[in-house]
C-alpha atoms as a PDB file:
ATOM      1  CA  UNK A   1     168.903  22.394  58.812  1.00  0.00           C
ATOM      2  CA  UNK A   2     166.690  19.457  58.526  1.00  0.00           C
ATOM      3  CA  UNK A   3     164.791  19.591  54.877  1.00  0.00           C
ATOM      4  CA  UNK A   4     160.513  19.022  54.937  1.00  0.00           C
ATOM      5  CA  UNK A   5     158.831  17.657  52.346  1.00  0.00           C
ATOM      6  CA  UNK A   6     155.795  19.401  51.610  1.00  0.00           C
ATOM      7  CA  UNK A   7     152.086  18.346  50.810  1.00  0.00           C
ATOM      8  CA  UNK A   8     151.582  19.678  47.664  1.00  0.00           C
ATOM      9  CA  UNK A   9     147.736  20.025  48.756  1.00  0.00           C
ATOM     10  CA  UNK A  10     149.143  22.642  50.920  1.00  0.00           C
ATOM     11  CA  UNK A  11     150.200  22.464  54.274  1.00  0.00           C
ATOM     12  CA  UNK A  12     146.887  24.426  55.578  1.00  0.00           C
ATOM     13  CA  UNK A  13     143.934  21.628  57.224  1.00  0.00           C
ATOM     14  CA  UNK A  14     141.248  21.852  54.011  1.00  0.00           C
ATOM     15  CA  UNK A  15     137.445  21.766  54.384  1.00  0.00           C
ATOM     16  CA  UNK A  16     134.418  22.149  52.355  1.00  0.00           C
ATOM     17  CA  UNK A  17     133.986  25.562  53.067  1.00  0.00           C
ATOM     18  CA  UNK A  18     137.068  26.922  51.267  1.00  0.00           C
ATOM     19  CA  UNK A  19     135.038  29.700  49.204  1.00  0.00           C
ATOM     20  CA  UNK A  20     133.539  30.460  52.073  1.00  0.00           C
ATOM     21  CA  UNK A  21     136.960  31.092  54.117  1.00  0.00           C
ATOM     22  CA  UNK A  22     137.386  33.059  50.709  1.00  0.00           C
ATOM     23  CA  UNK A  23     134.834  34.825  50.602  1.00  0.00           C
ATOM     24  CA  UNK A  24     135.620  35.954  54.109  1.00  0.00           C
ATOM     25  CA  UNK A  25     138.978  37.053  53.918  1.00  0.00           C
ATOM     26  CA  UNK A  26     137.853  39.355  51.112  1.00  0.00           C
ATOM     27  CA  UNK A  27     135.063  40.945  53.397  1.00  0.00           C
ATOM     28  CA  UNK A  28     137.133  41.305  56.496  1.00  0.00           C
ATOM     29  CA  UNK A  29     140.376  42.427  54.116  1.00  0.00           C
ATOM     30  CA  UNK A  30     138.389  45.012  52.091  1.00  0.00           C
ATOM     31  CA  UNK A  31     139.665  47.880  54.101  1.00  0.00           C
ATOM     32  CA  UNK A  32     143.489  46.832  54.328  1.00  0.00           C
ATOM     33  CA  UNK A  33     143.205  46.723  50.395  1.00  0.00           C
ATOM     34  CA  UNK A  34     141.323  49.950  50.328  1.00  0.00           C
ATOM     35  CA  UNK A  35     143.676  52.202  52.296  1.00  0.00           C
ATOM     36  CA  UNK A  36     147.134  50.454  52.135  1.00  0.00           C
ATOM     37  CA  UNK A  37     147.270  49.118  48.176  1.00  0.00           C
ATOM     38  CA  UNK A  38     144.853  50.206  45.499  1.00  0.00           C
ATOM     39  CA  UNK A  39     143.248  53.989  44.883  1.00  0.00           C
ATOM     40  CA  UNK A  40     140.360  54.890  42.853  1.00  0.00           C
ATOM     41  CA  UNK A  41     142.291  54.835  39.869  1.00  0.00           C
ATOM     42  CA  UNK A  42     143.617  51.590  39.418  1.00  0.00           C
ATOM     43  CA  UNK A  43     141.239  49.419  41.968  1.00  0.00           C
ATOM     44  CA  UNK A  44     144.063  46.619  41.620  1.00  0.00           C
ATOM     45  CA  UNK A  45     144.735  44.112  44.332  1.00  0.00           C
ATOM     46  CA  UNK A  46     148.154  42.497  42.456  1.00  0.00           C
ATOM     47  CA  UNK A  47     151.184  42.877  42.622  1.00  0.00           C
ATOM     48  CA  UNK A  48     151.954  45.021  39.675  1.00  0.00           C
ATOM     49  CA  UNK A  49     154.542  44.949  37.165  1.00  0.00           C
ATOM     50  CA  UNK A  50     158.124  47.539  37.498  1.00  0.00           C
ATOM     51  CA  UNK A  51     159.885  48.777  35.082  1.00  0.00           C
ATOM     52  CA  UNK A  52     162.442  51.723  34.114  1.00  0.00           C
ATOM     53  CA  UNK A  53     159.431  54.057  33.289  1.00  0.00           C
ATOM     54  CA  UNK A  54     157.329  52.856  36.477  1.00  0.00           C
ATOM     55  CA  UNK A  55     157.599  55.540  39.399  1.00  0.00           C
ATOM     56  CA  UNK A  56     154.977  54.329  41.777  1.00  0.00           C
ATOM     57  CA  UNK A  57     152.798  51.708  42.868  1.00  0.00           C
ATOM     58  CA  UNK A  58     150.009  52.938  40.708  1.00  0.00           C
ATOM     59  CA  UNK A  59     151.821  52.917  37.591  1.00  0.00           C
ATOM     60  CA  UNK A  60     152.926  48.956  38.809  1.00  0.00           C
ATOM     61  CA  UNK A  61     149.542  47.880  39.448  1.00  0.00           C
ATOM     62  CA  UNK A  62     148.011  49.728  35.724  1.00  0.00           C
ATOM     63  CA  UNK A  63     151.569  48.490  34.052  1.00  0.00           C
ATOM     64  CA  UNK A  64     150.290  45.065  34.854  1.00  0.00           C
ATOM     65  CA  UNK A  65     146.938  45.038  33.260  1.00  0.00           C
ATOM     66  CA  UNK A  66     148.550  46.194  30.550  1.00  0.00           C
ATOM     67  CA  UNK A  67     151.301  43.984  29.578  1.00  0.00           C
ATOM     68  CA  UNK A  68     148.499  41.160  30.316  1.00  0.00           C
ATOM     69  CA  UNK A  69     146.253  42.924  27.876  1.00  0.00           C
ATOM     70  CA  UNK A  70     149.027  42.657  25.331  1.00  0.00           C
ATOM     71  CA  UNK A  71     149.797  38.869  25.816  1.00  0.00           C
ATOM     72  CA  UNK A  72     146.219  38.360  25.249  1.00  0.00           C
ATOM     73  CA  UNK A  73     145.982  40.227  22.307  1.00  0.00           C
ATOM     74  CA  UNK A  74     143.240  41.973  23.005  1.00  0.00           C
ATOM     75  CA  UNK A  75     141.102  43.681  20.205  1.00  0.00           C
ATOM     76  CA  UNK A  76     137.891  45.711  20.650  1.00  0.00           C
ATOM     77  CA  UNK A  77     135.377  43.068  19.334  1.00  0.00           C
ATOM     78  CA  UNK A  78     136.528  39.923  21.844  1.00  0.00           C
ATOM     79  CA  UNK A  79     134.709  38.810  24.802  1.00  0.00           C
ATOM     80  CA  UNK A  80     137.263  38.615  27.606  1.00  0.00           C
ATOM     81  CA  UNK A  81     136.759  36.986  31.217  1.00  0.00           C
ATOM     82  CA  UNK A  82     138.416  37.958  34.252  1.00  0.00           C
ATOM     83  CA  UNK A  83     138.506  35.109  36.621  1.00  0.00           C
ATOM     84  CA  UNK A  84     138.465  36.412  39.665  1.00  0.00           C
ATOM     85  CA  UNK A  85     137.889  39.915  39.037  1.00  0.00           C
ATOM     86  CA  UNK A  86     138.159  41.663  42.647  1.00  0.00           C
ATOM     87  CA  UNK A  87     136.521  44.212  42.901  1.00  0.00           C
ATOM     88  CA  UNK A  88     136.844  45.008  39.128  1.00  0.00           C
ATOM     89  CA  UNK A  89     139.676  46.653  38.402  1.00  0.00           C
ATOM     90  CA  UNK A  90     141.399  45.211  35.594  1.00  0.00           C
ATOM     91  CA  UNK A  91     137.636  44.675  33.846  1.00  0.00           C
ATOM     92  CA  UNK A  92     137.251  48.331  34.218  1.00  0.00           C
ATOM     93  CA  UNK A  93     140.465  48.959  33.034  1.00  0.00           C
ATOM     94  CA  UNK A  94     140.280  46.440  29.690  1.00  0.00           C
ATOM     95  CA  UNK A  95     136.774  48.400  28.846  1.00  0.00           C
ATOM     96  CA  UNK A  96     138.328  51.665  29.252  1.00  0.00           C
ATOM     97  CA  UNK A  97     141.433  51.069  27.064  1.00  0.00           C
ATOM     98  CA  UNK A  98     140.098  48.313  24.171  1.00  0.00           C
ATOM     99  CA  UNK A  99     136.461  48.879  24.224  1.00  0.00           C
ATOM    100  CA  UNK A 100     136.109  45.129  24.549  1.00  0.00           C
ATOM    101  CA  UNK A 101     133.161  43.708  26.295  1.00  0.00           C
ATOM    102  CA  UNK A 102     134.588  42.241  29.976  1.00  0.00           C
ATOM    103  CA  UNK A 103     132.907  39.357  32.314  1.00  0.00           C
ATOM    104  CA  UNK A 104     134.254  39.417  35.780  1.00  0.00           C
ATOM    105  CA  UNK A 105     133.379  36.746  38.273  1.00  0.00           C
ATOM    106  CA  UNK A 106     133.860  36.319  42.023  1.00  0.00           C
ATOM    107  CA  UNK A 107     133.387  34.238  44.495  1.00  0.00           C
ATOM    108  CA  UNK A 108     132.654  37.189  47.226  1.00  0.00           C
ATOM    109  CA  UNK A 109     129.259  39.236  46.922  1.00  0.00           C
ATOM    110  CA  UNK A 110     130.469  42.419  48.099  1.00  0.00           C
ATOM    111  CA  UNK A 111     133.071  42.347  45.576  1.00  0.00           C
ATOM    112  CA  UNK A 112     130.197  41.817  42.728  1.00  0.00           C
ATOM    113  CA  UNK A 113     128.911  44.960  44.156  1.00  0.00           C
ATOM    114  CA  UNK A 114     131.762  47.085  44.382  1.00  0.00           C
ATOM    115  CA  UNK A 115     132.600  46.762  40.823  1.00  0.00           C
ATOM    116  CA  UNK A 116     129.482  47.175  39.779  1.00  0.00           C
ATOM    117  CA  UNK A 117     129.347  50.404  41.291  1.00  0.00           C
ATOM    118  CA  UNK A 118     132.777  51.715  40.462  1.00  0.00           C
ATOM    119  CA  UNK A 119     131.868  50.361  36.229  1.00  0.00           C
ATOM    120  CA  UNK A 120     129.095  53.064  36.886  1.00  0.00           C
ATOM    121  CA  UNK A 121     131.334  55.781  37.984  1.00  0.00           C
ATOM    122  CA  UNK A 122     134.166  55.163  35.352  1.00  0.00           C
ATOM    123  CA  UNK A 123     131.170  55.055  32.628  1.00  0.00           C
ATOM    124  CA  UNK A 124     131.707  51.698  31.467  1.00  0.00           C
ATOM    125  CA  UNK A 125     128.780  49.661  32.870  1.00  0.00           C
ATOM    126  CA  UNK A 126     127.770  48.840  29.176  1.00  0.00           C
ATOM    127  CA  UNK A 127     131.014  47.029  28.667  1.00  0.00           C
ATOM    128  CA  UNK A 128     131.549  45.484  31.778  1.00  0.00           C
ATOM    129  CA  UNK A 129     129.425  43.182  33.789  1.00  0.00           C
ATOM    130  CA  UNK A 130     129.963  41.546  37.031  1.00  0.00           C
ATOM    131  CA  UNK A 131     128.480  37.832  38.323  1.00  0.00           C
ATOM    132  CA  UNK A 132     128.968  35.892  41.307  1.00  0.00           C
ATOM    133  CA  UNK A 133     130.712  32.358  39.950  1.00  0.00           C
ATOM    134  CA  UNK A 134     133.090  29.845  40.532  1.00  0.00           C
ATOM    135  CA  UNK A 135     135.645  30.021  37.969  1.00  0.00           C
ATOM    136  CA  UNK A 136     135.982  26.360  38.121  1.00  0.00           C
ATOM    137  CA  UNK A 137     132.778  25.689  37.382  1.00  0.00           C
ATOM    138  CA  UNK A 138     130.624  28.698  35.641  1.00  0.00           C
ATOM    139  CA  UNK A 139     127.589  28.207  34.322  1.00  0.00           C
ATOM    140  CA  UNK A 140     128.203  29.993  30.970  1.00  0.00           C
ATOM    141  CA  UNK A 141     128.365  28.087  27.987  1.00  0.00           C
ATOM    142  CA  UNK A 142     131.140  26.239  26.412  1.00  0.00           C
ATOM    143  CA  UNK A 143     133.006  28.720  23.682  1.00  0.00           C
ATOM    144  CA  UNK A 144     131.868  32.497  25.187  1.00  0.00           C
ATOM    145  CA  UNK A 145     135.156  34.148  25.503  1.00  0.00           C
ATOM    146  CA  UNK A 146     137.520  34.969  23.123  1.00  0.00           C
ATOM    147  CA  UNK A 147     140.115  35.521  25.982  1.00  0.00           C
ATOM    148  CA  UNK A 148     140.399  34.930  29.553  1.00  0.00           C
ATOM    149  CA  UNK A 149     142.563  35.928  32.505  1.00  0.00           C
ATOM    150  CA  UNK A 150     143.328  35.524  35.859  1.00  0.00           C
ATOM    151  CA  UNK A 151     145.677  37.631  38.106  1.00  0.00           C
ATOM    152  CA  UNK A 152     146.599  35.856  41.325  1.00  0.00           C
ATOM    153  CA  UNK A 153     142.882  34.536  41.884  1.00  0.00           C
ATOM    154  CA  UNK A 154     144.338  30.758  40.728  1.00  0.00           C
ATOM    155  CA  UNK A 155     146.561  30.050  43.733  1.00  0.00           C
ATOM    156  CA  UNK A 156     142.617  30.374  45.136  1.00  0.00           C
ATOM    157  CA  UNK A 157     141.786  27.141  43.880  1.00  0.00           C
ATOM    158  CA  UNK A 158     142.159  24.217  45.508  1.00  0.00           C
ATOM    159  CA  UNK A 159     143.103  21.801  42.278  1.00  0.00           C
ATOM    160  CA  UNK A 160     144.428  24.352  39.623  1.00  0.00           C
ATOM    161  CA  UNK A 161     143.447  21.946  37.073  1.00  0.00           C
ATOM    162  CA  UNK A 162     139.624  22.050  37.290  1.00  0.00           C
ATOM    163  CA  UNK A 163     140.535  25.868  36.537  1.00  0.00           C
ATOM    164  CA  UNK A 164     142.032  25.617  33.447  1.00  0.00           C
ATOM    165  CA  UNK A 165     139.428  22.359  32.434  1.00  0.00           C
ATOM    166  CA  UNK A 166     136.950  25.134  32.734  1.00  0.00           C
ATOM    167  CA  UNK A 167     139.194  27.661  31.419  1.00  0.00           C
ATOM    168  CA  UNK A 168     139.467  25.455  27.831  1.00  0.00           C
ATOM    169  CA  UNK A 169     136.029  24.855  27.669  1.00  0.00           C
ATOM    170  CA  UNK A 170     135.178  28.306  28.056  1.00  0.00           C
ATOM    171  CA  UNK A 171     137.591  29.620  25.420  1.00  0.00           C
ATOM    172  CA  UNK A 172     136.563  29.878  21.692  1.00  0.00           C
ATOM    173  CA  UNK A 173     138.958  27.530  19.362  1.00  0.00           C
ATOM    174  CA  UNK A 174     141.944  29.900  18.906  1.00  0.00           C
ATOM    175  CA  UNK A 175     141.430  31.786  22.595  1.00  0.00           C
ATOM    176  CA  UNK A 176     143.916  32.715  24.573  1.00  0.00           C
ATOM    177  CA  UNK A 177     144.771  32.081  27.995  1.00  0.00           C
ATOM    178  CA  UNK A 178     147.035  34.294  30.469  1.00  0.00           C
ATOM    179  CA  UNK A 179     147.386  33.255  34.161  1.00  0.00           C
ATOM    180  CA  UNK A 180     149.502  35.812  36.646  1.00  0.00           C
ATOM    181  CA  UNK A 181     150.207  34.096  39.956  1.00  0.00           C
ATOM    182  CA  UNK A 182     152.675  32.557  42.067  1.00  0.00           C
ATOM    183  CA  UNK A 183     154.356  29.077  41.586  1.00  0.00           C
ATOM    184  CA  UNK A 184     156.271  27.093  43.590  1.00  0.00           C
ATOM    185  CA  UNK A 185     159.409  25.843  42.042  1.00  0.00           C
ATOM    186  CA  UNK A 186     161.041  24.385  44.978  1.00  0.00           C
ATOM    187  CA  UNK A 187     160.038  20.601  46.506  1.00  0.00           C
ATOM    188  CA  UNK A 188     162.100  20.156  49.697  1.00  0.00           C
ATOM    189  CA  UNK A 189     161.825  23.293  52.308  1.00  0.00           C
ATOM    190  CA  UNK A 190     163.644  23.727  55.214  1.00  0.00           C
ATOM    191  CA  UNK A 191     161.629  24.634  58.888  1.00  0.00           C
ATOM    192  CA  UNK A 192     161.860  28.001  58.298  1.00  0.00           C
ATOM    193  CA  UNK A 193     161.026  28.108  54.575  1.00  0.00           C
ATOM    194  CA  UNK A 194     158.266  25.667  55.482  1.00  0.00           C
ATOM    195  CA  UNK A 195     156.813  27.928  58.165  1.00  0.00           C
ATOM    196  CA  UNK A 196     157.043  31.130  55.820  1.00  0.00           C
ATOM    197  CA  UNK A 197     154.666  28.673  53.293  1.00  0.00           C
ATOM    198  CA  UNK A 198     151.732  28.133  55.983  1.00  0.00           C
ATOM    199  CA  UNK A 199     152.138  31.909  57.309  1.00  0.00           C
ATOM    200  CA  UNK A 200     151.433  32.711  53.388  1.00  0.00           C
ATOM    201  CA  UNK A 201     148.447  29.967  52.444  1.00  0.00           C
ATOM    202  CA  UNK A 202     147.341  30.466  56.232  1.00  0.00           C
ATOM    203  CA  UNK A 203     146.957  34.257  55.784  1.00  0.00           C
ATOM    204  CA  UNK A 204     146.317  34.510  52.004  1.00  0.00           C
ATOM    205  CA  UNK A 205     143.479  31.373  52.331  1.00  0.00           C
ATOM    206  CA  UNK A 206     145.338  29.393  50.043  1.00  0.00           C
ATOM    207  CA  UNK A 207     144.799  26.131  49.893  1.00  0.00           C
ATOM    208  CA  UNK A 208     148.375  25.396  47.998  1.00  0.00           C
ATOM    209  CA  UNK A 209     150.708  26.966  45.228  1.00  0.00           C
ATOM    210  CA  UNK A 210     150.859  25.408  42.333  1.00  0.00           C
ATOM    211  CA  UNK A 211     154.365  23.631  41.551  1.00  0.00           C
ATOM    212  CA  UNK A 212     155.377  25.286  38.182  1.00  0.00           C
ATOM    213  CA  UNK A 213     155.845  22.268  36.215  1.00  0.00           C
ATOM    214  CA  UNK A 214     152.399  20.524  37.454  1.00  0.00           C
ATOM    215  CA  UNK A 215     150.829  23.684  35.857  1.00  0.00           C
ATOM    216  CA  UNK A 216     152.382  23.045  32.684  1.00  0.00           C
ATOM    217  CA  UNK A 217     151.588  19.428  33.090  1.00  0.00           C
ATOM    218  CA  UNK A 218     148.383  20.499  33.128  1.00  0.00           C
ATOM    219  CA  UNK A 219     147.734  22.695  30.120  1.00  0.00           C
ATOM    220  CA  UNK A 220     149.569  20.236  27.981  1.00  0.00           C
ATOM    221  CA  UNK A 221     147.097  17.743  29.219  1.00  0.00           C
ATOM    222  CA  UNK A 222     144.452  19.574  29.167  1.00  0.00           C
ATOM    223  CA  UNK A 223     145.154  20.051  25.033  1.00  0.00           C
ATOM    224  CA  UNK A 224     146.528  23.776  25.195  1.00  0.00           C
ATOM    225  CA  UNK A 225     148.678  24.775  22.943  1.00  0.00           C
ATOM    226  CA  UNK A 226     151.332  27.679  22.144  1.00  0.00           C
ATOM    227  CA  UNK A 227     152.438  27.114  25.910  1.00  0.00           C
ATOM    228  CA  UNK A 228     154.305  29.777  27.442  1.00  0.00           C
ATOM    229  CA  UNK A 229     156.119  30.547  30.500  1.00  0.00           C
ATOM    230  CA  UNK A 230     157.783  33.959  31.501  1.00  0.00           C
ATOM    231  CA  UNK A 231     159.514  34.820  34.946  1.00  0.00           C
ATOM    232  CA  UNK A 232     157.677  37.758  35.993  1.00  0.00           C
ATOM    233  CA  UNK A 233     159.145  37.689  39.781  1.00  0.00           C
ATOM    234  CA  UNK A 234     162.166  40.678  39.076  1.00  0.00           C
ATOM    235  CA  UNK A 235     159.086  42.440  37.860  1.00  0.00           C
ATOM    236  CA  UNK A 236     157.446  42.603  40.705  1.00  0.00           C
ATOM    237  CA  UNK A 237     160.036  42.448  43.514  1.00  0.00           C
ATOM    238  CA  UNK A 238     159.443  46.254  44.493  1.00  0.00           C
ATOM    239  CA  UNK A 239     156.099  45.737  45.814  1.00  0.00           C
ATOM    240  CA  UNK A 240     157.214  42.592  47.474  1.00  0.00           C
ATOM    241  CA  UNK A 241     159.614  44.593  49.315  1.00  0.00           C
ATOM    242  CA  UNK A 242     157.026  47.189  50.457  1.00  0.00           C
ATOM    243  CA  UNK A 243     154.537  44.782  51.112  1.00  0.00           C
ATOM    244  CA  UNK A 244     157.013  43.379  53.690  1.00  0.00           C
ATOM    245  CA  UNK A 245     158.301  46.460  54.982  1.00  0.00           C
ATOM    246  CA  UNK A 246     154.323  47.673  55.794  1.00  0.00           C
ATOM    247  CA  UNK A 247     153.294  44.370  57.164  1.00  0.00           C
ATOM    248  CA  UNK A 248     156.211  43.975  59.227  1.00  0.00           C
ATOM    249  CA  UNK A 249     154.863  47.698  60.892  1.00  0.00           C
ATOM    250  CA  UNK A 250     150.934  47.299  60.548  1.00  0.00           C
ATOM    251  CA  UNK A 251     150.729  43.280  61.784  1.00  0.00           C
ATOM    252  CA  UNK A 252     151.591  44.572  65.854  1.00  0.00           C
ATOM    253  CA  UNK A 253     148.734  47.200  65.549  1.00  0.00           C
ATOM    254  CA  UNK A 254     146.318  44.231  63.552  1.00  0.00           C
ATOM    255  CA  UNK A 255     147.503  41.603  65.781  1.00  0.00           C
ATOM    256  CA  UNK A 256     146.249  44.102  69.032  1.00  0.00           C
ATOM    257  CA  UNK A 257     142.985  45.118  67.445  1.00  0.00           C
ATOM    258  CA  UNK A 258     142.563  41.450  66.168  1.00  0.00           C
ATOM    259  CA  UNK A 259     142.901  40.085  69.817  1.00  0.00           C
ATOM    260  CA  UNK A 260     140.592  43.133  71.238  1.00  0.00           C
ATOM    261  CA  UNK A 261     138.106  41.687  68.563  1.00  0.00           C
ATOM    262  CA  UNK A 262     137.763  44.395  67.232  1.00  0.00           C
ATOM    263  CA  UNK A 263     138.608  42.804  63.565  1.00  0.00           C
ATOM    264  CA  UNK A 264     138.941  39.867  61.886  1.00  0.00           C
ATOM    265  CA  UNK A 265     141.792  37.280  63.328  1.00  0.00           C
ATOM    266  CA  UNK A 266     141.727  37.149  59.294  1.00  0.00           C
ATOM    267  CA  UNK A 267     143.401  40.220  59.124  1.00  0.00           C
ATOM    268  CA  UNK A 268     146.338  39.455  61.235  1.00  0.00           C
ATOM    269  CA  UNK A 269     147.107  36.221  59.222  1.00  0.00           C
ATOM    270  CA  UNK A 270     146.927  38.023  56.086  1.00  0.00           C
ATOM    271  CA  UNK A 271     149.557  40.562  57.343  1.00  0.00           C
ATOM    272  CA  UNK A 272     151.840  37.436  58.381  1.00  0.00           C
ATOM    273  CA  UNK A 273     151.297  36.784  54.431  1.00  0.00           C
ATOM    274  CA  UNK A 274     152.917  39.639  53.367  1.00  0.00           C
ATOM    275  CA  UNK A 275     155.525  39.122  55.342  1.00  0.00           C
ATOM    276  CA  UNK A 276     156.198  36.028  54.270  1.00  0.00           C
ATOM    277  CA  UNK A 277     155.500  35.893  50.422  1.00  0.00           C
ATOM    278  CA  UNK A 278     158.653  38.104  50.340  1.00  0.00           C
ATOM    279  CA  UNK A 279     160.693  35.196  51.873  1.00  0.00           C
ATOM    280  CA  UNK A 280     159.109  32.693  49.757  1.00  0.00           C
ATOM    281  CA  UNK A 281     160.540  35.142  46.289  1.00  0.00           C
ATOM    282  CA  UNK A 282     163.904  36.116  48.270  1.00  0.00           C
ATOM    283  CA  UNK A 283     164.996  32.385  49.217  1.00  0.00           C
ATOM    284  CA  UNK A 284     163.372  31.328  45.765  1.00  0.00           C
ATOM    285  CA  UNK A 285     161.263  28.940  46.766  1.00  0.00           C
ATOM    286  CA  UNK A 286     158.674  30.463  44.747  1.00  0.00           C
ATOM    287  CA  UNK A 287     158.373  32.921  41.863  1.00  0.00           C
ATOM    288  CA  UNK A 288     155.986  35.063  39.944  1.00  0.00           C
ATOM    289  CA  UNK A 289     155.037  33.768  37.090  1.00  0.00           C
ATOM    290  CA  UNK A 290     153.156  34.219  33.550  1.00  0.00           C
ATOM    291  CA  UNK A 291     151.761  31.405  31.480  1.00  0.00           C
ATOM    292  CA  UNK A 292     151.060  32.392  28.374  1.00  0.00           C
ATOM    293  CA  UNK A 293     148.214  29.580  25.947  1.00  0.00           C
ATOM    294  CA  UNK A 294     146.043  28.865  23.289  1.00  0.00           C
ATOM    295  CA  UNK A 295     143.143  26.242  22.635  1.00  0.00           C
END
């Protein structure tokens, strides 16, 4: 099969209303989220992390904020950041577990709202606090966070680096740095790995994946240091699975309710993305990955 070379910039036609595409497919995607992936517990839209002592989905999704909380080190008196919070989950979670004082930020209102309201109910509203901001470009000041984070909210962006060029200047000297996402590893695609690429940044409203070694590129650049990389993707394979297996059932009903209008086209497109982000980790075009850094 013929090979494609692909536009790093992604393969989706950009505009100057990506965080508004954003913004959105997080309004009209609420719902899916709400019924089919998180629960009141864990509030988590990620993957999640598996392991021998994991039994559910649940467990994934909290086993993830954890072993993130542990690469950052985490200690009751740091400011931490969660770039692109959701609807607060892993904030709430943080506050709950370390006592450590959490910023989330968001691109998407409603999400600001949510969390707000669920920090209330899990008691934790003095810890935690919720703003509407563009992680690559905040307006807080240089050097207010001891640690920051960001669990599959970079892949958002359209250039990763003006995330972590915020991300440094943000950080106190001696901060820490973790970023949970999907990478692309692999350069020339065929059709059909090509096609399962737009179906994901079509559906997911991503304007690319960043190519693994770029991203290291970039915190090298960028004057990082401590730089590390860990292959998370056998980690999180389980929920890829199910996330294909559900899709592959719910996208026919979304698809029919979609062209009824009575939702969001978004919808549909973001079940093709489940569908194909297992394809993109099975043929390993891409994996999940962990960067690890300090300033």
């Amino acid at each position: 099969m013929a090979a494609v070379y692909i536009n790093w910039k992604g393969l989706s036609t950009m505009s100057d209303s990506l965080n508004k595409r954003i913004d959105n497919y997080y309004n009209h995607g609420h719902f899916l989220y709400r019924f089919f992936w998180m629960n009141k517990k864990n509030l988590a839209m990620h993957f999640g992390f598996w392991d021998n002592k994991t039994k559910n989905l649940n467990d994934a999704l909290i086993n993830e904020n954890r072993i993130i909380s542990e690469e950052l080190a985490i200690k009751k008196t740091d400011t931490v950041l969660d770039a692109g919070c959701g609807v607060g989950g892993s904030s709430i979670w943080i506050a709950e577990n370390y006592g450590a004082k959490v910023t989330g930020i968001t691109i998407t209102r409603r999400q600001v709202e949510l969390a707000k309201k669920y920090a209330i109910g899990r008691g934790v509203q003095d810890l935690v606090d919720f703003k509407l901001n563009d992680f690559c470009k905040t307006d807080f000041s240089s050097g207010s966070f001891d640690k920051i984070f960001a669990i599959e909210s970079v892949c958002h962006a359209e250039d990763k680096a003006d995330f972590l060029s915020e991300s440094y200047r943000l950080l106190k000297p001696g901060g820490r740095l973790v970023v949970s996402d999907g990478f692309l590893i692999k350069e020339n695609l065929s059709k059909a790995e090509s096609s399962y690429y737009k179906d994901l940044c079509d559906g997911w409203v991503l304007p690319n994946l960043a190519k693994l070694d770029e991203f290291r590129q970039h915190l090298v650049r960028l004057g990082y240091k401590n730089i590390e990389y860990k292959n998370m993707t056998n980690k999180i394979l389980e929920s890829s699975r199910d996330m294909n297996k559900s899709a592959r059932y719910i996208l026919p009903i979304v698809g029919l309710l979609s062209k009824m209008k009575l939702i969001s086209e978004s919808n549909a497109l973001a079940e093709k993305a489940c569908i194909a982000q297992y394809n993109i980790f099975e043929s390993k075009v891409g994996e999940y990955g962990m960067f690890i850094a300090e300033k």
